[in-house]
N, C-alpha and C. Protein backbone atom coordinates (compact mmCIF):
# COMPACT_ATOMS: atom_id res chain seq x y z
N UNK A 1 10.90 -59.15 -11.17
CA UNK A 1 10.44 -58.76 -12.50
C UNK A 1 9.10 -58.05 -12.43
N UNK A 2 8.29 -58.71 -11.52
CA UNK A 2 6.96 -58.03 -11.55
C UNK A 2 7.13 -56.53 -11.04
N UNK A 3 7.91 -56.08 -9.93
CA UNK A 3 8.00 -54.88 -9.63
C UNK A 3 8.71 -53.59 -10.87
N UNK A 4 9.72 -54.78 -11.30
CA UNK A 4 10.24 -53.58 -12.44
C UNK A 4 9.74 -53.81 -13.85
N UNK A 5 8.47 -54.08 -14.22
CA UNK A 5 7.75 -54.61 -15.25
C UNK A 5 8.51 -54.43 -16.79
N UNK A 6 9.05 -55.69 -15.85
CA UNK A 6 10.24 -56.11 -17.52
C UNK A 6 11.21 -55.16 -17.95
N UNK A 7 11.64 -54.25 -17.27
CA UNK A 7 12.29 -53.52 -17.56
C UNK A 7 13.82 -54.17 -17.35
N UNK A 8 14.67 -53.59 -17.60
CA UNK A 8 16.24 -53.94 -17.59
C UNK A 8 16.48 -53.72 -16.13
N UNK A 9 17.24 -55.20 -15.54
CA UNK A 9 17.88 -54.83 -14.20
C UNK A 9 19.00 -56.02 -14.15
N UNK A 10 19.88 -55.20 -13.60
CA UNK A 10 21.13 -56.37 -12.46
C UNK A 10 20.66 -56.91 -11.72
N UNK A 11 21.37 -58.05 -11.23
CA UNK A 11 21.22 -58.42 -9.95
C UNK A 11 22.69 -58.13 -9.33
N UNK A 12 22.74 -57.64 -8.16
CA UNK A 12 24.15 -57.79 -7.65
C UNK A 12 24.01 -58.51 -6.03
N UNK A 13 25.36 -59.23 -6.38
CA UNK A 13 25.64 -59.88 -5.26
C UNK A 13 26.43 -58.75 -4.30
N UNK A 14 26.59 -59.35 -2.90
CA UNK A 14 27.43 -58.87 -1.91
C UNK A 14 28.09 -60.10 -1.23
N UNK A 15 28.38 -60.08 -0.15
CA UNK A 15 30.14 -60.99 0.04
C UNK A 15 29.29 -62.41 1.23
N UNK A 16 28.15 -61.95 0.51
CA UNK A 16 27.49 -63.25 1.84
C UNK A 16 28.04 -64.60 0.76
N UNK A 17 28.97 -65.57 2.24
CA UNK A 17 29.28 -66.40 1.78
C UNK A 17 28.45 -67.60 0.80
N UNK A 18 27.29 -67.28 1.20
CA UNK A 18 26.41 -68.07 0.18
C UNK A 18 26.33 -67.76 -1.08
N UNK A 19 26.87 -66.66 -1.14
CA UNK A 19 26.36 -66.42 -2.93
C UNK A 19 27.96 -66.71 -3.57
N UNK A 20 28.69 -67.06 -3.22
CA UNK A 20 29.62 -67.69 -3.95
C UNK A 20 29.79 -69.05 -4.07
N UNK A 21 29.00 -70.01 -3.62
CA UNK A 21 28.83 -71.09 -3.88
C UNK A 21 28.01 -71.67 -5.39
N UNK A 22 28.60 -72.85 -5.88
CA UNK A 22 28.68 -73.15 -6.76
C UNK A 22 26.99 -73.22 -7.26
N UNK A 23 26.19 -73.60 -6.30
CA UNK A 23 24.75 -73.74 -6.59
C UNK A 23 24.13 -72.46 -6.81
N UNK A 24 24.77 -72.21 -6.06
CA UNK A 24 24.19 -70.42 -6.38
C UNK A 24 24.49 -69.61 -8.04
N UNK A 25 25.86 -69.65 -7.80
CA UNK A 25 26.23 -68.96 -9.15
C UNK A 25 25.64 -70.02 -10.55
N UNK A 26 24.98 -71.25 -10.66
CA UNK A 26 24.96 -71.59 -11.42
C UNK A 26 23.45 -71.30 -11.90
N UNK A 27 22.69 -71.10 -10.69
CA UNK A 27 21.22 -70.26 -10.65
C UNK A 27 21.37 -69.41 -11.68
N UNK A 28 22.28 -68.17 -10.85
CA UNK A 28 22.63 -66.60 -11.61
C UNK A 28 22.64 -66.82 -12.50
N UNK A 29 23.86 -67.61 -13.43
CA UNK A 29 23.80 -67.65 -14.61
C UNK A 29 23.22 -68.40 -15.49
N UNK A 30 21.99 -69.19 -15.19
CA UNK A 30 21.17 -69.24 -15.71
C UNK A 30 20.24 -68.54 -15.88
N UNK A 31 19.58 -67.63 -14.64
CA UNK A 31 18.38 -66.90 -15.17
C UNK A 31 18.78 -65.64 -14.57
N UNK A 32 20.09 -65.06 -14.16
CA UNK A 32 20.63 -63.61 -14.45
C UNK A 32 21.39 -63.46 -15.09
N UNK A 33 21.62 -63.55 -15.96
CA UNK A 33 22.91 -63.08 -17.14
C UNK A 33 23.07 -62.05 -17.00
N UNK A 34 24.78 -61.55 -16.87
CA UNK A 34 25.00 -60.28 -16.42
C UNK A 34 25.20 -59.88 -14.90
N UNK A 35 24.96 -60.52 -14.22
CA UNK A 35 24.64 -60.27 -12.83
C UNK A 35 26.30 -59.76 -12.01
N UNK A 36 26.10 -59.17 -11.38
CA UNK A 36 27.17 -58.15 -11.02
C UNK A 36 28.03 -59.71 -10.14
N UNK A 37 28.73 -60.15 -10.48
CA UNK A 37 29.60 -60.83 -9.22
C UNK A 37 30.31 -60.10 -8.33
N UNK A 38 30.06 -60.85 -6.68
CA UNK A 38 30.42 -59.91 -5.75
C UNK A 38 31.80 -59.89 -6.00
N UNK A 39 32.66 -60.57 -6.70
CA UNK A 39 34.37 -59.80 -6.82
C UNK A 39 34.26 -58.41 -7.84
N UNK A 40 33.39 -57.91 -8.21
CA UNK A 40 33.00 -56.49 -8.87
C UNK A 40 32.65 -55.74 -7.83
N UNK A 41 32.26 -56.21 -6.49
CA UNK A 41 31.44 -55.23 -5.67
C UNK A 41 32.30 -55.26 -4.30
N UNK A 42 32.46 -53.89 -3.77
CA UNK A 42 33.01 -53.73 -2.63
C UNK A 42 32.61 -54.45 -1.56
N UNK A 43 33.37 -55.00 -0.71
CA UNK A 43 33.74 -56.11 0.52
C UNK A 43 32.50 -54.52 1.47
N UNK A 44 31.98 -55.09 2.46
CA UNK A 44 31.43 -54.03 3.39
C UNK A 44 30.78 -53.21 2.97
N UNK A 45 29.88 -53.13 2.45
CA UNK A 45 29.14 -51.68 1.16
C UNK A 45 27.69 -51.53 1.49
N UNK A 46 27.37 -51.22 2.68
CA UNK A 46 25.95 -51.59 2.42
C UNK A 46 25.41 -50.45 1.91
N UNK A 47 26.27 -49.23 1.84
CA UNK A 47 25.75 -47.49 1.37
C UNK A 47 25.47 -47.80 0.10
N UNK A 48 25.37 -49.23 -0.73
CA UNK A 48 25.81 -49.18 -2.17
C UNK A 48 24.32 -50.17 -2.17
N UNK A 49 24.29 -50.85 -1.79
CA UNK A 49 23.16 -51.95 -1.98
C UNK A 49 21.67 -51.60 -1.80
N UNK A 50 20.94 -51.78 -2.51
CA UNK A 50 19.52 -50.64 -1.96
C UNK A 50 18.84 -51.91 -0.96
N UNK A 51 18.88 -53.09 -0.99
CA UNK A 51 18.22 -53.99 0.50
C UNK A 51 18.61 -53.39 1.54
N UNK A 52 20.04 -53.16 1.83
CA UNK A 52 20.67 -52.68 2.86
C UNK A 52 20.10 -50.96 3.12
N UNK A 53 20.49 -50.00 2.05
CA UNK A 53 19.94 -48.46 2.70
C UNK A 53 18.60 -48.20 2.60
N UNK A 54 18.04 -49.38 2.14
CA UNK A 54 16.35 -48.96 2.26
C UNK A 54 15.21 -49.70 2.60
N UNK A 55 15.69 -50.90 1.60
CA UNK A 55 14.54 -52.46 1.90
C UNK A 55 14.33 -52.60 2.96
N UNK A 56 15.59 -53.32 3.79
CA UNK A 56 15.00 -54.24 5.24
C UNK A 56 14.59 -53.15 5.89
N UNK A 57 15.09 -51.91 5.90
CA UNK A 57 15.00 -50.89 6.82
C UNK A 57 13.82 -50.82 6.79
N UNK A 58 12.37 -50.61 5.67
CA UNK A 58 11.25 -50.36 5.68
C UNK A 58 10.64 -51.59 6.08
N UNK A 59 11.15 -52.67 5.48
CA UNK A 59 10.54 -53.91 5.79
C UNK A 59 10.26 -54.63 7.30
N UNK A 60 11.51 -54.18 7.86
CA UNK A 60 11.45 -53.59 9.45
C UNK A 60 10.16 -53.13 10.26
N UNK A 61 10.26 -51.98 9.40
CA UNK A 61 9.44 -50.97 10.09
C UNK A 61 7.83 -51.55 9.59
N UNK A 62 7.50 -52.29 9.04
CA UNK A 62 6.01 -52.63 8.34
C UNK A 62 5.70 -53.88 9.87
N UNK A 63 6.73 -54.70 10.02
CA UNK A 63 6.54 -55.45 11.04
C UNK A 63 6.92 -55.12 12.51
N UNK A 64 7.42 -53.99 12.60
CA UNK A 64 8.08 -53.74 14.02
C UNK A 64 6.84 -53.59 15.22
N UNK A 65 7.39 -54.09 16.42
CA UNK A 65 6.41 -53.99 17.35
C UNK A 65 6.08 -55.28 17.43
N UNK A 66 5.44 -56.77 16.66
CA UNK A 66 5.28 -57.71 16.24
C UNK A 66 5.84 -58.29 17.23
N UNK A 67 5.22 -60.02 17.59
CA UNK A 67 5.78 -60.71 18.23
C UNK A 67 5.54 -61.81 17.44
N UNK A 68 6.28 -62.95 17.06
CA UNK A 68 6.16 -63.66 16.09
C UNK A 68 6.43 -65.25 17.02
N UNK A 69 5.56 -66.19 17.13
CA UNK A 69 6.20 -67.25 17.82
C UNK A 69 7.39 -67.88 16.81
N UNK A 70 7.26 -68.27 15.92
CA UNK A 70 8.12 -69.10 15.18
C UNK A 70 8.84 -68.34 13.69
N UNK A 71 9.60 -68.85 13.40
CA UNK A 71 10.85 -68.22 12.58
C UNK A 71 9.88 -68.46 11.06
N UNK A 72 9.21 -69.04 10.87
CA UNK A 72 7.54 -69.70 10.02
C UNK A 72 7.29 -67.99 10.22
N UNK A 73 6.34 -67.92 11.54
CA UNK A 73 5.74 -66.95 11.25
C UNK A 73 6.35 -65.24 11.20
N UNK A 74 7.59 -65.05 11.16
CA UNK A 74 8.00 -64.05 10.70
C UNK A 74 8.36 -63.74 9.24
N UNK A 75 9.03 -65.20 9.09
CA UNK A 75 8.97 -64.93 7.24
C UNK A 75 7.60 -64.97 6.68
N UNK A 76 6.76 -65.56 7.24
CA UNK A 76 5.30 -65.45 6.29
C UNK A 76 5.47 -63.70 6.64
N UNK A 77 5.21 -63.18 7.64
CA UNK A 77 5.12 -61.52 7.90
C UNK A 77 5.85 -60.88 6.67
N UNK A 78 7.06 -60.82 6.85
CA UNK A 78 7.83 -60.48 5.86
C UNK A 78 7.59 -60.59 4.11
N UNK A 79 7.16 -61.83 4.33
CA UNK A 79 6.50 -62.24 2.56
C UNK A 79 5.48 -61.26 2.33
N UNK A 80 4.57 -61.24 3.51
CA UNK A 80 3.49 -60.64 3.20
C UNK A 80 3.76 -58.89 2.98
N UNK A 81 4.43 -58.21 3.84
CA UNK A 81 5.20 -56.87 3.62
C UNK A 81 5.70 -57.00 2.42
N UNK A 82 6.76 -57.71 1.86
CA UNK A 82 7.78 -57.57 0.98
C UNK A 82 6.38 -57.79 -0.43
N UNK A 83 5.39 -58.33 -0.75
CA UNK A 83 4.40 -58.44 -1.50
C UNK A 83 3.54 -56.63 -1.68
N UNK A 84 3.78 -56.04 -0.21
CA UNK A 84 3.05 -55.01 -0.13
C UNK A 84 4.14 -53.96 -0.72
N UNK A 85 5.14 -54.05 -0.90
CA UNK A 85 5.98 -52.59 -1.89
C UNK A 85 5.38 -52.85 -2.62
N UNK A 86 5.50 -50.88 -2.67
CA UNK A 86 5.04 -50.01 -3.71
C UNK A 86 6.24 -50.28 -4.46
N UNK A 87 5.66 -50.31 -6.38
CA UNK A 87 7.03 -50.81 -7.17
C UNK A 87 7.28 -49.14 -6.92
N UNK A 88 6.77 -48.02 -7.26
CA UNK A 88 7.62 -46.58 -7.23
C UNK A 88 8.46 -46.38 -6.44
N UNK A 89 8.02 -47.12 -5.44
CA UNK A 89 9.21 -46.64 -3.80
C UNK A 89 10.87 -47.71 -4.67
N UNK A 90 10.78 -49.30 -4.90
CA UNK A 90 11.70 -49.62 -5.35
C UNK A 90 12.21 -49.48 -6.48
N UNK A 91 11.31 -48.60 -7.72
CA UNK A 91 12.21 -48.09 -8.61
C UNK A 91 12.67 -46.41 -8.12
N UNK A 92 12.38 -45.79 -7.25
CA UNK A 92 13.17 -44.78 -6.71
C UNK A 92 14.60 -45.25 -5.95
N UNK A 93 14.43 -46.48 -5.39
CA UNK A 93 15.23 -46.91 -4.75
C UNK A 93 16.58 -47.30 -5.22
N UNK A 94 16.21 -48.20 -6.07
CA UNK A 94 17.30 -48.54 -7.38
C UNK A 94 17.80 -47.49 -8.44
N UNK A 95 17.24 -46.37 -8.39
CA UNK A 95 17.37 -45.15 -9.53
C UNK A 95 18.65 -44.55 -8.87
N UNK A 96 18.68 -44.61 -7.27
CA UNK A 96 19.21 -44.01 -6.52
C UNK A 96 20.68 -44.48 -6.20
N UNK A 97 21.08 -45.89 -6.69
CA UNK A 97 22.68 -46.08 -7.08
C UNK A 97 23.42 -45.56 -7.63
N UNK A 98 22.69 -44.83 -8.85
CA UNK A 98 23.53 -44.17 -9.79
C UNK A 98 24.59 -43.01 -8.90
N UNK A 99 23.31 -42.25 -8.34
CA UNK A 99 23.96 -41.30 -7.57
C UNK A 99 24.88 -41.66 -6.39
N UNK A 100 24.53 -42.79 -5.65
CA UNK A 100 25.62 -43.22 -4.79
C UNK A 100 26.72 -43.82 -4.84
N UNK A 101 27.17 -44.42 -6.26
CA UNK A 101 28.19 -44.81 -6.86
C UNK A 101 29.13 -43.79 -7.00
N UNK A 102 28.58 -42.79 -7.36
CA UNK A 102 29.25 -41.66 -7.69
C UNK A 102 29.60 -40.84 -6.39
N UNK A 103 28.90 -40.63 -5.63
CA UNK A 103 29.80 -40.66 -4.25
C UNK A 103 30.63 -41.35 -3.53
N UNK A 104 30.52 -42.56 -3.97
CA UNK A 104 31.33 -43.16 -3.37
C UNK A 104 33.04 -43.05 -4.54
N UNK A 105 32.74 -43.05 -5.40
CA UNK A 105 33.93 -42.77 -6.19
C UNK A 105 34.49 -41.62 -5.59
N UNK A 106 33.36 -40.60 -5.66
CA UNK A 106 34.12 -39.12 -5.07
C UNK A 106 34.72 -39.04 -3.83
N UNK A 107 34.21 -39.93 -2.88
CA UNK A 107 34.60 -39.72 -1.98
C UNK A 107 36.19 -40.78 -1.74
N UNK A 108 36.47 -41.55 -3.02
CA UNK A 108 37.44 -42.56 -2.81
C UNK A 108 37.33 -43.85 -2.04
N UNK A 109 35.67 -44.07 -1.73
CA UNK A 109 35.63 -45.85 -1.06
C UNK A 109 35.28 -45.28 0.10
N UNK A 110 35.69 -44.00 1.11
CA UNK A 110 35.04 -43.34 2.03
C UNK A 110 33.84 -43.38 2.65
N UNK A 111 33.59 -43.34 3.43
CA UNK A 111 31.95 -42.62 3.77
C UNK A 111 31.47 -41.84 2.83
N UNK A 112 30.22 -41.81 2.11
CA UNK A 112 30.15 -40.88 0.94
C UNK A 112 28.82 -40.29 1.23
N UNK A 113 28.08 -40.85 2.26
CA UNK A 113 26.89 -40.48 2.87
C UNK A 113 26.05 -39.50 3.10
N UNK A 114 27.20 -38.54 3.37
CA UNK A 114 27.10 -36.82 3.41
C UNK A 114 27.36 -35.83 1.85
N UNK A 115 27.80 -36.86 1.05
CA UNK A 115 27.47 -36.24 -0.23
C UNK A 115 26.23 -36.45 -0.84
N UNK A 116 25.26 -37.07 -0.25
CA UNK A 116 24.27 -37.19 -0.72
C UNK A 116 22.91 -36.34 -0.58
């Protein structure tokens, strides 16, 4: 919320077995109403998900090189990166489904990658 300052957003799931569990979805629909359920969203999609074509990828790259002793101190790393997005970079990011939905339609479920 803080990044998209109150503005209107989904949440969408993908096919990680955790998010179909009962604890989970009962989260969602408490404080996401609306939230895309992953039986709405393509099995394998990561061209569709902006964590997948952009997040970790940068989030990656903020820590790469890093040697982290404990699984502690990589998620603190990570917290601390994921605190450091720029909200413009993730509302460019998310703006940017629109258009890849639509490739992927065009392309029929395809690789749509190169229409972009």
């Amino acid at each position: 919320r803080r990044h998209f300052a109150g503005g209107p957003f989904i949440l969408q799931q993908d096919w990680a077995p955790s998010h179909g569990s009962r604890s989970t979805l009962a989260v969602l629909e408490a404080h996401f109403p609306g939230f895309l359920d992953k039986n709405l969203w393509p099995a394998s999609s990561p061209g569709l998900n902006p964590m997948d074509f952009s997040v970790w990828g940068m989030l990656e790259g903020k820590i790469a090189g890093k040697v982290f002793a404990t699984v502690d101190d990589l998620k603190a790393a990570l917290e601390v990166a994921w605190a450091s997005i720029d909200d413009g970079y993730l509302r460019r990011t998310v703006n940017s489904v629109k258009k890849r939905l639509r490739a992927c339609v065009k392309a029929r479920g395809s690789n749509f990658e190169i229409l972009l």
